[in-house]
Protein backbone atom coordinates (compact mmCIF):
# COMPACT_ATOMS: atom_id res chain seq x y z
CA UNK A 1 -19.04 -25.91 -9.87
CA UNK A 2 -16.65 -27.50 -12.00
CA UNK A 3 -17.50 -25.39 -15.01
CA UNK A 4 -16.84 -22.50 -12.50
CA UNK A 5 -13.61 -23.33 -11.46
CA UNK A 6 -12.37 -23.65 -15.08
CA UNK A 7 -14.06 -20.90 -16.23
CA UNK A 8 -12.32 -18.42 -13.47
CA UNK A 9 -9.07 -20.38 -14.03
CA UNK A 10 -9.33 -19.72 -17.99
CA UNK A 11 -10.20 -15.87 -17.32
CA UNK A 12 -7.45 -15.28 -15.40
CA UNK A 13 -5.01 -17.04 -17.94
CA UNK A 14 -6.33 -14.80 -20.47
CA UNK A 15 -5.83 -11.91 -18.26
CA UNK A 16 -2.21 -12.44 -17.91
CA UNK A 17 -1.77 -13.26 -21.67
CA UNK A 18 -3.28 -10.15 -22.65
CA UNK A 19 -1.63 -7.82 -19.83
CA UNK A 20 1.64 -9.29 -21.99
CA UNK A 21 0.82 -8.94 -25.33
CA UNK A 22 -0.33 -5.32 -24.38
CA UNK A 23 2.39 -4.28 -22.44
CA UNK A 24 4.79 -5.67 -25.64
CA UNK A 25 2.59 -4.01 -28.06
CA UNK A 26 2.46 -0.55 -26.18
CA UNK A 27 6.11 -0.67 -25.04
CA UNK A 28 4.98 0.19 -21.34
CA UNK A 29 5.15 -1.24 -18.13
CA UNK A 30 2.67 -2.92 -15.86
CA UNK A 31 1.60 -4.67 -13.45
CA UNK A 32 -0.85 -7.20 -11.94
CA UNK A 33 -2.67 -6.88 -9.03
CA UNK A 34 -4.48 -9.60 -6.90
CA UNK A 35 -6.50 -8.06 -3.88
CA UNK A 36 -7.29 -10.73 -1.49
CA UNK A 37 -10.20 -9.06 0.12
CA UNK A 38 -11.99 -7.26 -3.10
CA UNK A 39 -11.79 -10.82 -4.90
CA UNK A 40 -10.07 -8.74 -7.98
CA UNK A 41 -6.93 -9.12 -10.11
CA UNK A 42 -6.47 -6.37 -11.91
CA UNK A 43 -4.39 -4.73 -15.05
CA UNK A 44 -2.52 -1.77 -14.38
CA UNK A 45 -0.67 0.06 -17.11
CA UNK A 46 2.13 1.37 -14.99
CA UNK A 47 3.76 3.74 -17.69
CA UNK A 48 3.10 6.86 -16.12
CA UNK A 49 3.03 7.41 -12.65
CA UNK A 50 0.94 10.42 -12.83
CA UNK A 51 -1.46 8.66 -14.84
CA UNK A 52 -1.78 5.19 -14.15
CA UNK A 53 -4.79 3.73 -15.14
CA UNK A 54 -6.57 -0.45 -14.91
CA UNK A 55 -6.71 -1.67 -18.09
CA UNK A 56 -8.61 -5.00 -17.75
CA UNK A 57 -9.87 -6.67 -14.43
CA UNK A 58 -11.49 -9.86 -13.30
CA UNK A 59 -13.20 -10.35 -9.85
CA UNK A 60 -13.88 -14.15 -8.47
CA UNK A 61 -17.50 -15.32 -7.91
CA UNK A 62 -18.77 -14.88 -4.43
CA UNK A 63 -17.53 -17.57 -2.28
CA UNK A 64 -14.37 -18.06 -3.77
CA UNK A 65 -10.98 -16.34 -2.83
CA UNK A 66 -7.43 -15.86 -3.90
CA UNK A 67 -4.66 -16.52 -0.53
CA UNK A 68 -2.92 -13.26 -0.57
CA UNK A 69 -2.75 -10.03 -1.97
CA UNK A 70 0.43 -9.47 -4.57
CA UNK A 71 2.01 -7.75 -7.61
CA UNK A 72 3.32 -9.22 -10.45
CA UNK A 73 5.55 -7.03 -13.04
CA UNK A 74 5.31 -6.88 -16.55
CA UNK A 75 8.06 -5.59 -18.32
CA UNK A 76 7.30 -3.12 -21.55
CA UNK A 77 8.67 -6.49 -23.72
CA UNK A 78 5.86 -8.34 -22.45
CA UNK A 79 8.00 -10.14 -19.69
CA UNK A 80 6.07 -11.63 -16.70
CA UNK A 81 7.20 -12.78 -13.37
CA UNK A 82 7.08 -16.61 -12.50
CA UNK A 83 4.72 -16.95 -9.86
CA UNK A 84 1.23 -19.03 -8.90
CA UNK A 85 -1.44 -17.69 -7.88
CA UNK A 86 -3.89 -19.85 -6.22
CA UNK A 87 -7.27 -19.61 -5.63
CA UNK A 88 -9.38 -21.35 -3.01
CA UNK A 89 -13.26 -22.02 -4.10
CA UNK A 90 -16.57 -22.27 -2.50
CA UNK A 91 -15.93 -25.87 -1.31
CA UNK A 92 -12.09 -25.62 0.46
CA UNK A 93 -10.69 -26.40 -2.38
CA UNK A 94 -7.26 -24.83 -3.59
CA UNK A 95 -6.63 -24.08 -7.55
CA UNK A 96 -3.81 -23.10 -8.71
CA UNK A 97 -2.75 -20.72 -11.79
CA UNK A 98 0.77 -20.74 -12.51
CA UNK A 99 3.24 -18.38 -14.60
CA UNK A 100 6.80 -20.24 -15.66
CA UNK A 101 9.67 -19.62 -16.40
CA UNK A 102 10.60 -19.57 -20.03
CA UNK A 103 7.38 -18.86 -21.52
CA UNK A 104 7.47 -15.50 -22.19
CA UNK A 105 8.09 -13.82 -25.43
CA UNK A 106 11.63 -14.91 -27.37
CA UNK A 107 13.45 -12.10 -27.21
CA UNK A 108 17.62 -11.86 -29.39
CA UNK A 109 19.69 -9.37 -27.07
């Protein structure tokens, strides 16, 4: 279960690194998208409004769960919001992914 755990925690993390690097690469907006009920987090490329479209997803094993259902924006420079997201697994257990502050791309204004 451990493995598990770590494995969902590390696919996530590379979710959000990517949504950033292609949301800086691309120059558009986006967003993350955590459904509670689904079990998904999801990549939205949120350029268009007409034609918004989910550019990467992961769903969580059954049995395990994230706490709430939320966005997180990601600015067309890559920027994230700070936030956690936690995850509770098949044994009651709470996990916890976190964004900070201050590690998003450098950027000279």
């Amino acid at each position: 279960m451990r493995i598990t755990v770590r494995s969902i925690e590390n696919d996530i993390s590379n979710l959000l690194s990517f949504a950033k690097q292609y949301s800086y690469a691309n120059g558009n907006t986006g967003k993350i998208v955590i459904n509670k009920t689904t079990g998904n987090i999801s990549f939205i490329d949120t350029d268009s409004n007409l034609n918004r479209k989910v550019i990467a997803n992961v769903t969580l094993p059954d049995g395990y769960n994230f706490l709430e259902n939320f966005d997180l924006l990601i600015s067309n420079k890559g920027v994230i919001s700070a936030d956690t997201i936690v995850i509770k697994d098949i044994n009651g257990e709470y996990h916890k992914v976190t964004i900070s502050v201050g590690v998003d791309l450098i950027n000279i204004y």
